[in-house]
Protein backbone atom coordinates (compact mmCIF):
# COMPACT_ATOMS: atom_id res chain seq x y z
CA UNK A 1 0.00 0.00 0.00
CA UNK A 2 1.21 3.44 -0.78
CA UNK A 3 1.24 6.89 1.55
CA UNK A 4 -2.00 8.01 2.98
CA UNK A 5 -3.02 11.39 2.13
CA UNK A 6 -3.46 12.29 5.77
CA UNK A 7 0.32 11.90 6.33
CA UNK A 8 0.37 15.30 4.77
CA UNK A 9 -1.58 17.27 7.74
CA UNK A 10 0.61 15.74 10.02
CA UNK A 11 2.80 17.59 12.22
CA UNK A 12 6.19 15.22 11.58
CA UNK A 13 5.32 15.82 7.86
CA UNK A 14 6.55 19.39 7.94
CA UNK A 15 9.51 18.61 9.89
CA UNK A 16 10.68 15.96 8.53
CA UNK A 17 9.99 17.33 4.53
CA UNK A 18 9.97 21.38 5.06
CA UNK A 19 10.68 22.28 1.27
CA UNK A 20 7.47 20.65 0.57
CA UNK A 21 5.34 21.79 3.26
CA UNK A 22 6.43 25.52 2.07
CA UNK A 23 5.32 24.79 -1.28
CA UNK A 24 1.67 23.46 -0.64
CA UNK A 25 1.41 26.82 1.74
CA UNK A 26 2.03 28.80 -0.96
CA UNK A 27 -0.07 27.29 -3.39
CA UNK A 28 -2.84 27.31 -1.09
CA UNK A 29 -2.40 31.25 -0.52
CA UNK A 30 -2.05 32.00 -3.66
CA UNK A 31 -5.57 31.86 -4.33
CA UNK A 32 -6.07 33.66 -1.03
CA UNK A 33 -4.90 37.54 -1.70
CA UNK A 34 -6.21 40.23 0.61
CA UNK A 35 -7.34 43.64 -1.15
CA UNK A 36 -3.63 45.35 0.15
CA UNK A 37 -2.10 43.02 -2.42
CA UNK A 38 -4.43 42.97 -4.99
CA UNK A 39 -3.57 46.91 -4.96
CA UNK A 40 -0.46 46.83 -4.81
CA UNK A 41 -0.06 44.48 -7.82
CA UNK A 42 -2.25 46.64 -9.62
CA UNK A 43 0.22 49.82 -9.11
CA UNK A 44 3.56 48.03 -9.56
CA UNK A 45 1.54 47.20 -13.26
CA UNK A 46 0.32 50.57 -13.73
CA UNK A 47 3.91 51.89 -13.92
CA UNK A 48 5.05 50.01 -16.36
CA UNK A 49 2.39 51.54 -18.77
CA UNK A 50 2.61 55.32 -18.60
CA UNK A 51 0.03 55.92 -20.66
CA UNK A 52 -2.62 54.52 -18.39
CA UNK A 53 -1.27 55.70 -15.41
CA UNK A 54 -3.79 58.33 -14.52
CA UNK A 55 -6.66 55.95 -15.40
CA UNK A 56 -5.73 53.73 -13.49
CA UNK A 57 -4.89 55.59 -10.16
CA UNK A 58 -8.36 56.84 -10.66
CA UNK A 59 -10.01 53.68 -10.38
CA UNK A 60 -7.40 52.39 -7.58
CA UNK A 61 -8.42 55.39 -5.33
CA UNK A 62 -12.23 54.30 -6.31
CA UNK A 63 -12.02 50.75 -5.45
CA UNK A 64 -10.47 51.67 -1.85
CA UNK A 65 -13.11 54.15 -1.37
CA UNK A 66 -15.45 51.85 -2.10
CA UNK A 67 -13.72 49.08 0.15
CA UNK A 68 -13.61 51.69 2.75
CA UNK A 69 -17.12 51.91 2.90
CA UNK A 70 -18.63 49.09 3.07
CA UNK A 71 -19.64 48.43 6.78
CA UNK A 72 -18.16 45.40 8.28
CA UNK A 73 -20.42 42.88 10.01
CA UNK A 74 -19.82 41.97 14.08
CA UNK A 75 -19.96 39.33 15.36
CA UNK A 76 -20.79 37.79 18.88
CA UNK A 77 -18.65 35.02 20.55
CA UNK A 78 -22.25 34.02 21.98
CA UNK A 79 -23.79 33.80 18.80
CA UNK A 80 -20.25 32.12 16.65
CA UNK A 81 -20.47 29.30 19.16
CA UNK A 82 -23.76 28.16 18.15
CA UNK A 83 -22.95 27.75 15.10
CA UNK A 84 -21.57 24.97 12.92
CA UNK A 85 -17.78 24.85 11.67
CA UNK A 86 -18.86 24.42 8.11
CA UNK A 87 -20.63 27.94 8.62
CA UNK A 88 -18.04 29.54 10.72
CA UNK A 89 -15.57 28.95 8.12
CA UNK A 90 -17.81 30.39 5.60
CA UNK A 91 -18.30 33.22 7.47
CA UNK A 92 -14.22 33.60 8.06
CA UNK A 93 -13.95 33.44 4.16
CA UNK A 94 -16.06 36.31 3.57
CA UNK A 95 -13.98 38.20 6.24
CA UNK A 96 -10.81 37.19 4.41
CA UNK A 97 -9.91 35.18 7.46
CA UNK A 98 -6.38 32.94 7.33
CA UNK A 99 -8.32 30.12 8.34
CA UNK A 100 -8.14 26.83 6.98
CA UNK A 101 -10.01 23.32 7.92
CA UNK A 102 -7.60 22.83 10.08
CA UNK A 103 -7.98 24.89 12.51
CA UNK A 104 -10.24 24.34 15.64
CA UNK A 105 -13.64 25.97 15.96
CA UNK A 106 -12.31 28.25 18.98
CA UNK A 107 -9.65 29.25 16.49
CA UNK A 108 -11.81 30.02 13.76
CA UNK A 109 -13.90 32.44 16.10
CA UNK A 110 -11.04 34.11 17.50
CA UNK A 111 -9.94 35.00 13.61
CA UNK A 112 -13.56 35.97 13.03
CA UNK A 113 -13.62 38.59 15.86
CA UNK A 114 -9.88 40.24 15.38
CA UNK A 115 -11.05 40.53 11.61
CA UNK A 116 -14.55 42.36 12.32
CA UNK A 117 -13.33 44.69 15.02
C-alpha cells in the first residue's frame, strides 16, 4: 500500500519534509490575496504603462473608497459558538480570514472577531 493522504496534515510531515510543506502553503495562498495586495499588484503594473497611469490611479483610489465603505459585520462570541464549523468557516472566508479546515472551531472564532473589530 502506498502513503495516505493524511500523512500530509501531520505535524512530523513538515519537519521531517519542510521544502514541501512551504510549497503546498504557498499554493494554497495564492488563491487567497487580501485587497492590500491585490492593490499593490495593480500599481507596480500601472507603472510600467505610462500611458494609463492616470486611469488607473483613478479607479485604484475608487475601489479603496469603495472598500472603505462598506460596513463590516460583528460578530458575537455568543452567537459564533452556536454555530456549525462548516458555517463559521464560511463566514471567516467572507472576512478574508487565514483560516483553513484545520484549525479548531475556537480558532476560527477568534480570527472571526480580530477581523470584524
Amino acid at each position: 500500500m502506498g502513503n495516505k493522504r493524511r500523512q500530509m496534515f501531520n505535524p512530523k510531515f513538515k519537519r521531517s519534509t519542510p521544502k514541501r510543506w512551504e510549497a503546498g502553503e504557498r499554493w494554497r495562498n495564492k488563491k487567497n490575496k487580501s485587497n492590500s495586495e491585490t492593490i499593490e499588484i495593480l500599481q507596480q503594473q500601472i507603472e510600467t504603462i505610462p500611458e494609463t497611469q492616470d486611469v488607473a490611479v483613478e479607479i485604484i483610489n475608487n475601489i479603496e473608497e469603495m472598500i472603505s465603505e462598506i460596513p463590516k459585520p460583528t460578530y458575537k462570541t455568543k452567537d459564533l459558538k452556536k454555530k456549525k464549523k462548516a458555517d463559521l468557516l464560511k463566514i471567516a472566508d467572507s472576512l478574508n480570514c487565514e483560516v483553513t479546515v484545520a484549525n479548531t472551531k475556537a480558532q476560527i472564532i477568534t480570527a472571526i472577531e480580530k477581523q470584524s473589530s
